[in-house]
N, C-alpha and C. Protein backbone atom coordinates (compact mmCIF):
# COMPACT_ATOMS: atom_id res chain seq x y z
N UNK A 1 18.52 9.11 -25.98
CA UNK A 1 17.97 9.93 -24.92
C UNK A 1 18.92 9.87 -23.73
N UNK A 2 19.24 10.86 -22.91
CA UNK A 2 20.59 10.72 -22.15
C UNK A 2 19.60 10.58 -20.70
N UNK A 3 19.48 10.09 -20.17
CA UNK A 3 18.83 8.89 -19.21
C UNK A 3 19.10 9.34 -17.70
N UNK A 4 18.38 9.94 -16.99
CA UNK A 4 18.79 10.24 -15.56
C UNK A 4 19.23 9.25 -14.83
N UNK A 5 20.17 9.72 -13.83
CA UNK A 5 20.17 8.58 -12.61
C UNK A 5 19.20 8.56 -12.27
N UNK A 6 18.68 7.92 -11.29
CA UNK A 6 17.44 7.19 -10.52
C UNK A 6 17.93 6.87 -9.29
N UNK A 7 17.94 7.03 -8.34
CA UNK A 7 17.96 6.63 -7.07
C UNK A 7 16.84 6.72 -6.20
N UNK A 8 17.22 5.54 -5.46
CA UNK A 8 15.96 4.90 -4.29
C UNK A 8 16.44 5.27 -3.05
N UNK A 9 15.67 5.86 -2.05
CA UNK A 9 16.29 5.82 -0.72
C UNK A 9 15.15 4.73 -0.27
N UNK A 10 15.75 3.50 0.04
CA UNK A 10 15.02 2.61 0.83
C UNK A 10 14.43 1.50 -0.79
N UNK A 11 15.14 0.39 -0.74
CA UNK A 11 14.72 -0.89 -1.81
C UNK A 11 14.06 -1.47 -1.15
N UNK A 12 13.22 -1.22 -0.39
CA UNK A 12 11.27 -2.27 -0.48
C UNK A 12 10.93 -2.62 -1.58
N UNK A 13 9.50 -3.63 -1.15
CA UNK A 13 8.96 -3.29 -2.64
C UNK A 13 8.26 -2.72 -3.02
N UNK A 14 7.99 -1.41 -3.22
CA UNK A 14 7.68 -0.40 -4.16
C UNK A 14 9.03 -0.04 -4.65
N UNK A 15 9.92 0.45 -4.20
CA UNK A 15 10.99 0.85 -5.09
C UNK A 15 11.64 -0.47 -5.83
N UNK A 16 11.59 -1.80 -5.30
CA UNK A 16 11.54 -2.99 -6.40
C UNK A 16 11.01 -2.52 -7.75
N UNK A 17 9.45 -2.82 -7.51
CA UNK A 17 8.90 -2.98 -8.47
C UNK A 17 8.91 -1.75 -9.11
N UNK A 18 8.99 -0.05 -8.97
CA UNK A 18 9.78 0.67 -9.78
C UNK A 18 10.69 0.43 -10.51
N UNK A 19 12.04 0.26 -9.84
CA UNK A 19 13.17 0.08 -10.65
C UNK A 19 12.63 -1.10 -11.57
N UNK A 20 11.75 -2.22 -11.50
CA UNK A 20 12.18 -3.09 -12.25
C UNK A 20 11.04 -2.78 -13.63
N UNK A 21 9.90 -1.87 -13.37
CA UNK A 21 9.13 -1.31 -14.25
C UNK A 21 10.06 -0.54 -15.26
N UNK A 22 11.51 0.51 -14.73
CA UNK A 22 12.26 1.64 -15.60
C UNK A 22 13.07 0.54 -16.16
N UNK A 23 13.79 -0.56 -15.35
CA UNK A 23 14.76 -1.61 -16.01
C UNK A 23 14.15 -1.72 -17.69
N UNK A 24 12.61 -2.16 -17.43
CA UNK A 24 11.87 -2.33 -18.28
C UNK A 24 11.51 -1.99 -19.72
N UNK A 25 11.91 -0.63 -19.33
CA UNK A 25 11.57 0.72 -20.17
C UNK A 25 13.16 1.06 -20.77
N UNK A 26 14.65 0.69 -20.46
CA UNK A 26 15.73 0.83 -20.78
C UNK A 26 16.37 1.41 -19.94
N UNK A 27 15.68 2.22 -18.49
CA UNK A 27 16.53 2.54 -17.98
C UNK A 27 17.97 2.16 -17.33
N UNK A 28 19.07 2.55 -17.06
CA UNK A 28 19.99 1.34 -16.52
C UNK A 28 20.76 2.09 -15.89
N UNK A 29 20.82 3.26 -15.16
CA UNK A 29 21.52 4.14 -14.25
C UNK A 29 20.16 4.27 -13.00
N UNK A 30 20.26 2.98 -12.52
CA UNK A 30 19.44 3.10 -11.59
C UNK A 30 20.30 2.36 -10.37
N UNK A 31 20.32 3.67 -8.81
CA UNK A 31 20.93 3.44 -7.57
C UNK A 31 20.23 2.99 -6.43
N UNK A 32 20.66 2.40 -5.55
CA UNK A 32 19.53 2.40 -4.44
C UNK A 32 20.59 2.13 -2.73
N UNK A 33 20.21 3.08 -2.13
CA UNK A 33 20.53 2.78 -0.11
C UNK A 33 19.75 2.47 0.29
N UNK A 34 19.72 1.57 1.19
CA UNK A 34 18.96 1.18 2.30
C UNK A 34 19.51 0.91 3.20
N UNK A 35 18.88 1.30 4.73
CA UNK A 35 19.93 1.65 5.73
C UNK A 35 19.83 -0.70 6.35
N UNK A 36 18.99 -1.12 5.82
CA UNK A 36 18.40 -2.36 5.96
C UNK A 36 19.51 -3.27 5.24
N UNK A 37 20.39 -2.61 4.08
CA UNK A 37 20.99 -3.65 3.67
C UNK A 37 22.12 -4.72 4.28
N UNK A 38 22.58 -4.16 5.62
CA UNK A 38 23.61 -4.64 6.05
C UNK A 38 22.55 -5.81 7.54
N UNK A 39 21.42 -6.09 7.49
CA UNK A 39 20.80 -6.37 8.24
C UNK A 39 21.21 -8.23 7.71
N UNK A 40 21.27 -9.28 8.21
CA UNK A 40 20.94 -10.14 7.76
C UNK A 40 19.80 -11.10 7.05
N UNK A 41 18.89 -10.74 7.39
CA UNK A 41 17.67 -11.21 6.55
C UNK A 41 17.35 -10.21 5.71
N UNK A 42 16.84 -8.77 5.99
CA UNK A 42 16.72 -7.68 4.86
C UNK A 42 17.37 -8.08 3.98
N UNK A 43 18.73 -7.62 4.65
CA UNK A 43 19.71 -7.41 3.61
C UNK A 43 19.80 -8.46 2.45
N UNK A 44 19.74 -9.68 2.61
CA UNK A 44 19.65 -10.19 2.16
C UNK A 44 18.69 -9.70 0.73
N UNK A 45 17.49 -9.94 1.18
CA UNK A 45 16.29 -9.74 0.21
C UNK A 45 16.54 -8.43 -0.90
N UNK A 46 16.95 -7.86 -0.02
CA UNK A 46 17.99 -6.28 -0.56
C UNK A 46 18.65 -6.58 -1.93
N UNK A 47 19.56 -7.09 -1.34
CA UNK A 47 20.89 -7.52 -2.54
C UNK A 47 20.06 -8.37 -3.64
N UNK A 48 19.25 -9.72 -3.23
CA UNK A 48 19.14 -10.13 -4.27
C UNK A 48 17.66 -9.47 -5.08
N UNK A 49 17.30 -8.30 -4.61
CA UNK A 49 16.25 -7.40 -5.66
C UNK A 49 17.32 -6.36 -6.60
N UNK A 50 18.00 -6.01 -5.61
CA UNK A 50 19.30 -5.38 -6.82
C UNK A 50 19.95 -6.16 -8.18
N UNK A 51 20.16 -7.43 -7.81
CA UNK A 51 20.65 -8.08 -8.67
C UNK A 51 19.91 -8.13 -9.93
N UNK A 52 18.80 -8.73 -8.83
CA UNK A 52 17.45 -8.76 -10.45
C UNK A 52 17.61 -7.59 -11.44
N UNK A 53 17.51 -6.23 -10.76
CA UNK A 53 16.99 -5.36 -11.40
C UNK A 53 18.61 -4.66 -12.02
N UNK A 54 19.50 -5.24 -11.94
CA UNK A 54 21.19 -4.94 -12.41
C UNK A 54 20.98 -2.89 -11.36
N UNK A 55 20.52 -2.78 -10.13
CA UNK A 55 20.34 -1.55 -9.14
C UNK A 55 21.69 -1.46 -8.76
N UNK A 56 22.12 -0.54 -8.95
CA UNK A 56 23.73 -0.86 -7.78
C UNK A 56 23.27 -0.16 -6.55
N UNK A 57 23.78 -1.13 -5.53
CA UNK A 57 23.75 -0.57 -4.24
C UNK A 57 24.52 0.54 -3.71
N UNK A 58 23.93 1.29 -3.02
CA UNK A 58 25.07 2.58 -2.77
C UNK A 58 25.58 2.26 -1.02
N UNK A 59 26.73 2.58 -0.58
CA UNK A 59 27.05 2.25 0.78
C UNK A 59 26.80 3.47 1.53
N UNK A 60 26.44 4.61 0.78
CA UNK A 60 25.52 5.74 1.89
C UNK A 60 24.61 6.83 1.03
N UNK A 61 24.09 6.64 1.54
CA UNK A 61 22.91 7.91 1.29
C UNK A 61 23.46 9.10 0.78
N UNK A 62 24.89 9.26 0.86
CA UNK A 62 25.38 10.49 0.19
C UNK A 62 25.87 10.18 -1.19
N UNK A 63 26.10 8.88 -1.33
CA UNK A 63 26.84 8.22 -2.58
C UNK A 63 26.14 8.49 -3.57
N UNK A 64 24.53 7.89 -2.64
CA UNK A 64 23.51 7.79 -4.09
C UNK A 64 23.06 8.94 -4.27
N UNK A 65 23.20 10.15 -3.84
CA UNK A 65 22.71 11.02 -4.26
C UNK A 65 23.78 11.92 -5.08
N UNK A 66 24.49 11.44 -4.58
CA UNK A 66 26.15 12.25 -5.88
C UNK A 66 25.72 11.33 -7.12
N UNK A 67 24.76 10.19 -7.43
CA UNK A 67 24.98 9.27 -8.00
C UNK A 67 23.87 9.38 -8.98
N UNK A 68 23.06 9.95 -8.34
CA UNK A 68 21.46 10.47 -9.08
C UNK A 68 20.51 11.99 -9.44
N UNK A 69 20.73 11.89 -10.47
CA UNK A 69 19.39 13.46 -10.58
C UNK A 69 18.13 13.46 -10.20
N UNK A 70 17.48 12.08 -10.21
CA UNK A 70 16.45 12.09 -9.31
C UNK A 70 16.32 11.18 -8.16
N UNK A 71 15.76 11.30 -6.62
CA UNK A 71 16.24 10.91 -5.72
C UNK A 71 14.58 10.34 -5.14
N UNK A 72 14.29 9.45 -5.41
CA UNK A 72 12.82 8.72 -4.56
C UNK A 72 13.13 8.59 -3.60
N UNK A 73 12.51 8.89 -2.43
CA UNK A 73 12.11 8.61 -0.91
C UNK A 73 10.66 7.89 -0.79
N UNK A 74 11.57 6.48 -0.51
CA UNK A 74 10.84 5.15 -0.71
C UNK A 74 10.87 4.66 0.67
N UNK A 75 10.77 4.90 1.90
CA UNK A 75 11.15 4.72 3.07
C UNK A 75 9.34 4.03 3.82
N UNK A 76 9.21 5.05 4.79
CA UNK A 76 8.42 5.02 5.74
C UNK A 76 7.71 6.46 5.94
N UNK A 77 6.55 6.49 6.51
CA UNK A 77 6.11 7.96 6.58
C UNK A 77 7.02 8.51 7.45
N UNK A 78 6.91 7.50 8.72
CA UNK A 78 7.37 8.12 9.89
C UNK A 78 8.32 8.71 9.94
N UNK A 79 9.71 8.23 8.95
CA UNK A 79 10.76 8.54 8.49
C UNK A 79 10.84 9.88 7.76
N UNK A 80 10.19 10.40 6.84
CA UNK A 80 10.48 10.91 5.86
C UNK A 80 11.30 12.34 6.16
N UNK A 81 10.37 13.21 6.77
CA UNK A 81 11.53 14.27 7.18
C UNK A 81 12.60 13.96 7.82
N UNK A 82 13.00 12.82 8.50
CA UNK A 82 13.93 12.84 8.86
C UNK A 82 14.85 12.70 8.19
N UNK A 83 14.69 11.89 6.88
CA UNK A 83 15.21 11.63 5.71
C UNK A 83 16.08 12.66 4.88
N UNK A 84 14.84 13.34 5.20
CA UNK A 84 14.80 14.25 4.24
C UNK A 84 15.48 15.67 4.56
N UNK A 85 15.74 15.50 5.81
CA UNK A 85 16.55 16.43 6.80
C UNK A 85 18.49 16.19 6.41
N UNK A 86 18.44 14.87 6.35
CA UNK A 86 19.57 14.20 5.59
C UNK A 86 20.16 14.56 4.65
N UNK A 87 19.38 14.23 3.79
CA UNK A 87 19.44 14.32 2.53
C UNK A 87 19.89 15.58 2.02
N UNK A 88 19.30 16.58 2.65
CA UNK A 88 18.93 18.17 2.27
C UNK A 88 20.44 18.54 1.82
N UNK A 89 21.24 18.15 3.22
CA UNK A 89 22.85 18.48 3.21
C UNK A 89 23.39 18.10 2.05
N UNK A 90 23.39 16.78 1.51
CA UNK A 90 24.12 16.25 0.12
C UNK A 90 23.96 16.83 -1.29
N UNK A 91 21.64 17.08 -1.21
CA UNK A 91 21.68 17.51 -2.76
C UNK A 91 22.18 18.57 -3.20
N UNK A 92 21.93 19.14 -4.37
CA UNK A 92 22.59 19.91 -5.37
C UNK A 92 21.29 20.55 -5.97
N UNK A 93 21.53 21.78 -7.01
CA UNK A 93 20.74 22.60 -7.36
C UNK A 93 20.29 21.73 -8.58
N UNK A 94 19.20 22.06 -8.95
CA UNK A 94 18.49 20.78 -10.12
C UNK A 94 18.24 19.32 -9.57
N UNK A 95 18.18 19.09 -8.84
CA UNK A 95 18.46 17.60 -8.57
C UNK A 95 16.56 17.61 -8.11
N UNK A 96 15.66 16.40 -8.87
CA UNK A 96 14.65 16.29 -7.89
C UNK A 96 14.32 15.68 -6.65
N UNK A 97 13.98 15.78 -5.74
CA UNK A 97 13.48 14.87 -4.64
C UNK A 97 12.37 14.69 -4.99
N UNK A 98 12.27 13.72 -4.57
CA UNK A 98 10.26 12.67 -4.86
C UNK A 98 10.03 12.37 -3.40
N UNK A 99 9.39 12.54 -2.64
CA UNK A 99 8.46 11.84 -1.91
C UNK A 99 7.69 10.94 -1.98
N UNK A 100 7.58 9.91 -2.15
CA UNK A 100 6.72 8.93 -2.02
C UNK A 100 5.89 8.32 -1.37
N UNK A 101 6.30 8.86 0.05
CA UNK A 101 5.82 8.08 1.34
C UNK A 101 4.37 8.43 1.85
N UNK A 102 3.68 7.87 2.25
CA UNK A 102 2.47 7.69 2.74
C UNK A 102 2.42 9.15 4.04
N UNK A 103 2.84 10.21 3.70
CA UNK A 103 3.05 11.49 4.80
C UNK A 103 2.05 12.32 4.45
N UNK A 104 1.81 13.09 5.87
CA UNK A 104 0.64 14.02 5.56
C UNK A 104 0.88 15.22 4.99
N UNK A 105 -0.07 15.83 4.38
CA UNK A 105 0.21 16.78 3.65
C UNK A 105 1.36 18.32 4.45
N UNK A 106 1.31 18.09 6.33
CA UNK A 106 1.75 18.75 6.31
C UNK A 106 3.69 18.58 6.29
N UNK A 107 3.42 17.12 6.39
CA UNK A 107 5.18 16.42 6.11
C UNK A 107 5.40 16.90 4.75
N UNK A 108 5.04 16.85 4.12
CA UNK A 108 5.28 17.20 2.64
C UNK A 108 5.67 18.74 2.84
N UNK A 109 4.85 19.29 3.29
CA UNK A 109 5.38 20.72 3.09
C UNK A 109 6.35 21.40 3.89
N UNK A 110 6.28 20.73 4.94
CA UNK A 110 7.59 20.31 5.94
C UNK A 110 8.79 20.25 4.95
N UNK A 111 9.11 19.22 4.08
CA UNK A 111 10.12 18.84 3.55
C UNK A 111 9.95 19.54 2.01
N UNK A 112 9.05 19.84 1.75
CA UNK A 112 9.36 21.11 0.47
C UNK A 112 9.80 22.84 0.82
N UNK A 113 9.93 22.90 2.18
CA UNK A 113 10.47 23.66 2.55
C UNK A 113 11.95 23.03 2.99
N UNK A 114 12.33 22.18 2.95
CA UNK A 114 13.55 22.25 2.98
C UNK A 114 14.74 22.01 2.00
N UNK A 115 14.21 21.20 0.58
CA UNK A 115 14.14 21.55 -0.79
C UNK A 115 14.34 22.39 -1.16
N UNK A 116 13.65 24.00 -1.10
CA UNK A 116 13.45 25.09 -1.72
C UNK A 116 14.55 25.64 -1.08
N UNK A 117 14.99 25.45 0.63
CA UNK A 117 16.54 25.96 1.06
C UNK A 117 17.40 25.44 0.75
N UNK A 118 17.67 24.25 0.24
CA UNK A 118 18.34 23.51 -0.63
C UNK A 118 18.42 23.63 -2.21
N UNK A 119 18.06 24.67 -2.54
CA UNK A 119 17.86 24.72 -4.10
C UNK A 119 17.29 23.55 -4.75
N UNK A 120 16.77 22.79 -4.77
CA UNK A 120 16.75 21.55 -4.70
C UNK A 120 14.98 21.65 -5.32
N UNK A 121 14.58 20.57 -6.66
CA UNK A 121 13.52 20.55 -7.03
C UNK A 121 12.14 19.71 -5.90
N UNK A 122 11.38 20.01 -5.64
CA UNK A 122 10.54 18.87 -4.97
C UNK A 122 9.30 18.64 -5.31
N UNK A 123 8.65 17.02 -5.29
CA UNK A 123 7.74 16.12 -5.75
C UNK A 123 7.07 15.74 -4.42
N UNK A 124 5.30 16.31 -3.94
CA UNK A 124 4.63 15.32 -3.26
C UNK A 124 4.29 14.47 -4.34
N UNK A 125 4.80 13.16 -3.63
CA UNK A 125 4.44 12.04 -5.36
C UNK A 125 3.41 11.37 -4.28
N UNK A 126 1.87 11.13 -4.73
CA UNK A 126 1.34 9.83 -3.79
C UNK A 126 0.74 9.10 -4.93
N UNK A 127 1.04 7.71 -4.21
CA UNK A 127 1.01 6.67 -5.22
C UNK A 127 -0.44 6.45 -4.38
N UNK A 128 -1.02 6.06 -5.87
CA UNK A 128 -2.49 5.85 -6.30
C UNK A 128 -3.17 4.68 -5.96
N UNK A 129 -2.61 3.32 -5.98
CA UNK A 129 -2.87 2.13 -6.17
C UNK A 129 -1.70 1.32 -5.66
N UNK A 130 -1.93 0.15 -5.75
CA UNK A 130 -0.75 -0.64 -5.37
C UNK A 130 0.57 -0.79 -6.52
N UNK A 131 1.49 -0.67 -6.02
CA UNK A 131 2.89 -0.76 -6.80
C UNK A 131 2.69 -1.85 -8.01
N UNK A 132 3.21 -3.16 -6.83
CA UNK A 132 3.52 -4.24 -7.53
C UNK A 132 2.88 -4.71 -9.13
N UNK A 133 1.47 -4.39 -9.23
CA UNK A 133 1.25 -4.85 -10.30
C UNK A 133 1.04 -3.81 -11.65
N UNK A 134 1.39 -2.60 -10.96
CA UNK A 134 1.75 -1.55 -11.62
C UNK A 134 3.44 -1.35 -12.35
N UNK A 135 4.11 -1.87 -11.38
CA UNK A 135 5.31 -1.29 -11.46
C UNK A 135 5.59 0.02 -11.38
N UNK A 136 6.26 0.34 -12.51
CA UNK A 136 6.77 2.10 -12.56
C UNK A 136 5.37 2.76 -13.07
N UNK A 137 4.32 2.20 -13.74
CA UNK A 137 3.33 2.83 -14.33
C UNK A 137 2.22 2.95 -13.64
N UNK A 138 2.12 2.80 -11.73
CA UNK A 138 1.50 2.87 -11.11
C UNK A 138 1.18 4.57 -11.03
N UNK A 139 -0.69 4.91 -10.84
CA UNK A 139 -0.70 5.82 -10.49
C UNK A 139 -0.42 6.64 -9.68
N UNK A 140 0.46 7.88 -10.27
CA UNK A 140 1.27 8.98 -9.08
C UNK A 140 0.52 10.14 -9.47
N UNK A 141 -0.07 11.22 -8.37
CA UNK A 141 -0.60 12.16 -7.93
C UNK A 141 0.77 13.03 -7.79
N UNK A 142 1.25 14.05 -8.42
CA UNK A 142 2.40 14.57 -7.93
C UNK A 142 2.22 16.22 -8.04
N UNK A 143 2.18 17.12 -6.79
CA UNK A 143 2.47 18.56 -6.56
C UNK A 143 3.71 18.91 -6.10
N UNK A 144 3.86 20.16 -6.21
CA UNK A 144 5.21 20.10 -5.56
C UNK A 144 5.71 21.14 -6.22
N UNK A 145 7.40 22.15 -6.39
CA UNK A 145 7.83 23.10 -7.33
C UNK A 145 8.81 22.17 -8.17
N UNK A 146 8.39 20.93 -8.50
CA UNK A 146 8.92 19.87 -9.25
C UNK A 146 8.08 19.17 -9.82
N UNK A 147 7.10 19.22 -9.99
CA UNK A 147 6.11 18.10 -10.16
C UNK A 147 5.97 18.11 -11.74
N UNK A 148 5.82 19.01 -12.15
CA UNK A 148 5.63 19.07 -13.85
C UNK A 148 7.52 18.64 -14.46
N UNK A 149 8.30 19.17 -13.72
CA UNK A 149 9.42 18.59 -14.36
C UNK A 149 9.13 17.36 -13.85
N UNK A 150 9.52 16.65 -13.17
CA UNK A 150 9.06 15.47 -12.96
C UNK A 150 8.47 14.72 -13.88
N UNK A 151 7.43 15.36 -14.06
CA UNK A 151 6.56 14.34 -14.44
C UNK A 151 6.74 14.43 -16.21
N UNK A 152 7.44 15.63 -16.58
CA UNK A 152 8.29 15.60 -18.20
C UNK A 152 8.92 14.07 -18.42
N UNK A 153 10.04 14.40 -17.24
CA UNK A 153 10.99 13.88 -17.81
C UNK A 153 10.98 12.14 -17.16
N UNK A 154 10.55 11.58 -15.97
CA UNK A 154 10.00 10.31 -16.01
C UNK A 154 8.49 9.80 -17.09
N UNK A 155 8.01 11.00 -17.51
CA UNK A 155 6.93 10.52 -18.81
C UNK A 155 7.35 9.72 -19.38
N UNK A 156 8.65 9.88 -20.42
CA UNK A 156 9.38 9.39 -21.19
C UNK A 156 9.95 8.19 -20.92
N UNK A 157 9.72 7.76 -19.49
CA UNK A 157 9.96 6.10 -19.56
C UNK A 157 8.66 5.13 -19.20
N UNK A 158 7.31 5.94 -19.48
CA UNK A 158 5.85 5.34 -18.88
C UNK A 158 5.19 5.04 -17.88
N UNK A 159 6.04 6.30 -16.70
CA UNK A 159 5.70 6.42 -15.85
C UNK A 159 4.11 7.19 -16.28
N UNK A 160 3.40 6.84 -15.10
CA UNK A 160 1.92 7.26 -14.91
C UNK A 160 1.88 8.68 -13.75
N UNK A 161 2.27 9.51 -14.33
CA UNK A 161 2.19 10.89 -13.46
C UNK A 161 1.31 11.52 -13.90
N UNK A 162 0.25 12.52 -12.95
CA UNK A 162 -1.23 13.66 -13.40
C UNK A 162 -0.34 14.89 -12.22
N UNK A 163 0.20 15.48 -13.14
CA UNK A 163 0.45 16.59 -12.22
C UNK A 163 -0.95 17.40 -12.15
N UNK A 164 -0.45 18.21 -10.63
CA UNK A 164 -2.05 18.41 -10.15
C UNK A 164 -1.25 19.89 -9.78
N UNK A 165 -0.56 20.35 -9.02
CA UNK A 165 0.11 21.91 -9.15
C UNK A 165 1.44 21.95 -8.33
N UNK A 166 1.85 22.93 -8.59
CA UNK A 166 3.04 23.51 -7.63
C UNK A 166 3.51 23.78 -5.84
N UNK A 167 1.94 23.35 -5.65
CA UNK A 167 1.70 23.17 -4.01
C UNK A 167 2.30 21.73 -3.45
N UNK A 168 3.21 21.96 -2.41
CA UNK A 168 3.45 20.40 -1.74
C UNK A 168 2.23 20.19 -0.89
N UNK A 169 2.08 18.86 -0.45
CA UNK A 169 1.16 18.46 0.11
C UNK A 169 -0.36 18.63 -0.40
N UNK A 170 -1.06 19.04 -1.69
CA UNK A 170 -1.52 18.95 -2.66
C UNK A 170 -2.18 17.11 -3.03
N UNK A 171 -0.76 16.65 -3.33
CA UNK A 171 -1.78 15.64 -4.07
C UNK A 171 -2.07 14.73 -2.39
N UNK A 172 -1.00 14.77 -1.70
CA UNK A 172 -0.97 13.65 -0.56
C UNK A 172 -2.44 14.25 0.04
N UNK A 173 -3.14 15.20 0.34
CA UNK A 173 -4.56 15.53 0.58
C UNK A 173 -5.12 15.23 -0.14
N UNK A 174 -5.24 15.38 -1.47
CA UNK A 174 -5.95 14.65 -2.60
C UNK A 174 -6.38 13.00 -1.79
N UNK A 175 -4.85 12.02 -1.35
CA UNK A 175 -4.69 10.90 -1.88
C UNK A 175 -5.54 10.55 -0.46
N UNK A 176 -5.30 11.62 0.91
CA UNK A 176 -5.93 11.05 2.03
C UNK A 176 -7.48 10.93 2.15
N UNK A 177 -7.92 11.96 1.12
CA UNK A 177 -9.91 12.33 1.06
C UNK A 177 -10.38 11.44 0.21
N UNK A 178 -9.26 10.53 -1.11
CA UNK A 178 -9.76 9.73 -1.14
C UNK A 178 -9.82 8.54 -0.98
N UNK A 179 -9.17 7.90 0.14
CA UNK A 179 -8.99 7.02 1.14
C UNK A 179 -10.32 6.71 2.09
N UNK A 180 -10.67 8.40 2.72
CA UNK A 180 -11.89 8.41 3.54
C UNK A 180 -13.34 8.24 2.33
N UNK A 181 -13.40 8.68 1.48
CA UNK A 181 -14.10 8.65 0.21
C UNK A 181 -14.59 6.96 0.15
């Protein structure tokens, strides 16, 4: 099976315990930036979750995305468009973006509009439950004009994706009503 890159923007742990869920599964073209790695204590923690997971570190945000077909935004909410404002410049046509981040539905659509000017596939991915004891097979809620590819082609390593439709900001409303729920 010819195996996508994987890249992380931001190695916390949720994108830890991802990569180390796909490690799991055979993946092994898996990248990760974090603007944290050059920090001394982060960084630290950084490097040695890469190691674990054999992640190569990328030295910019443009590297890893020359470096990956699919691109997780593993950051911060607060962050994300800004991120993703970033990012926009580097990707390429086919390439997915994932969202991950805890953003409101209208950040999501914020940044699936800038995807779609980017040629560029996009994923509101909201994670369901907690990472860690999930790993990669944690429940993901994913809309988006990527979400069914997505959720094809990470199937195949046991990821836990319910695509829900082609709308961004879709599942992240889903994920906020049932929060208040």
């Amino acid at each position: 099976m010819n195996q996508p890159g994987i890249g992380f923007i931001g190695f916390g742990e949720a994108a830890f315990h991802m990569a180390s869920g796909l490690v799991s599964e055979g993946v092994s073209s898996i990248f990760a930036f974090d603007v944290m790695a050059a920090e001394p204590v982060a960084g630290a923690i950084i490097k040695e979750r890469a190691d674990l997971t054999n992640v190569t570190l990328t030295s910019s945000l443009k590297q890893l995305i020359e470096s990956s077909r699919i691109v997780f935004c593993a950051t911060s909410a607060k962050y994300a468009l800004m991120i993703a404002q970033e990012a926009a410049a580097f990707l390429r046509k086919e390439q997915i973006y994932v969202d991950m981040n805890s953003a409101s539905p209208k950040v999501k659509q914020e940044i699936s509009k800038l995807m779609d000017q980017a040629g560029v596939w996009f994923v509101d991915a909201a994670v369901m439950e907690a990472v860690p004891p999930h790993r990669h097979k944690v429940p993901i809620s994913a809309s988006g004009t990527g979400a069914r590819k997505f959720s094809d082609v990470m199937g195949r390593y046991g990821m836990n994706i319910t695509y829900i439709n082609e709308e961004a900001g879709s599942a992240s409303a889903m994920k906020m009503i049932r929060s208040i729920l």
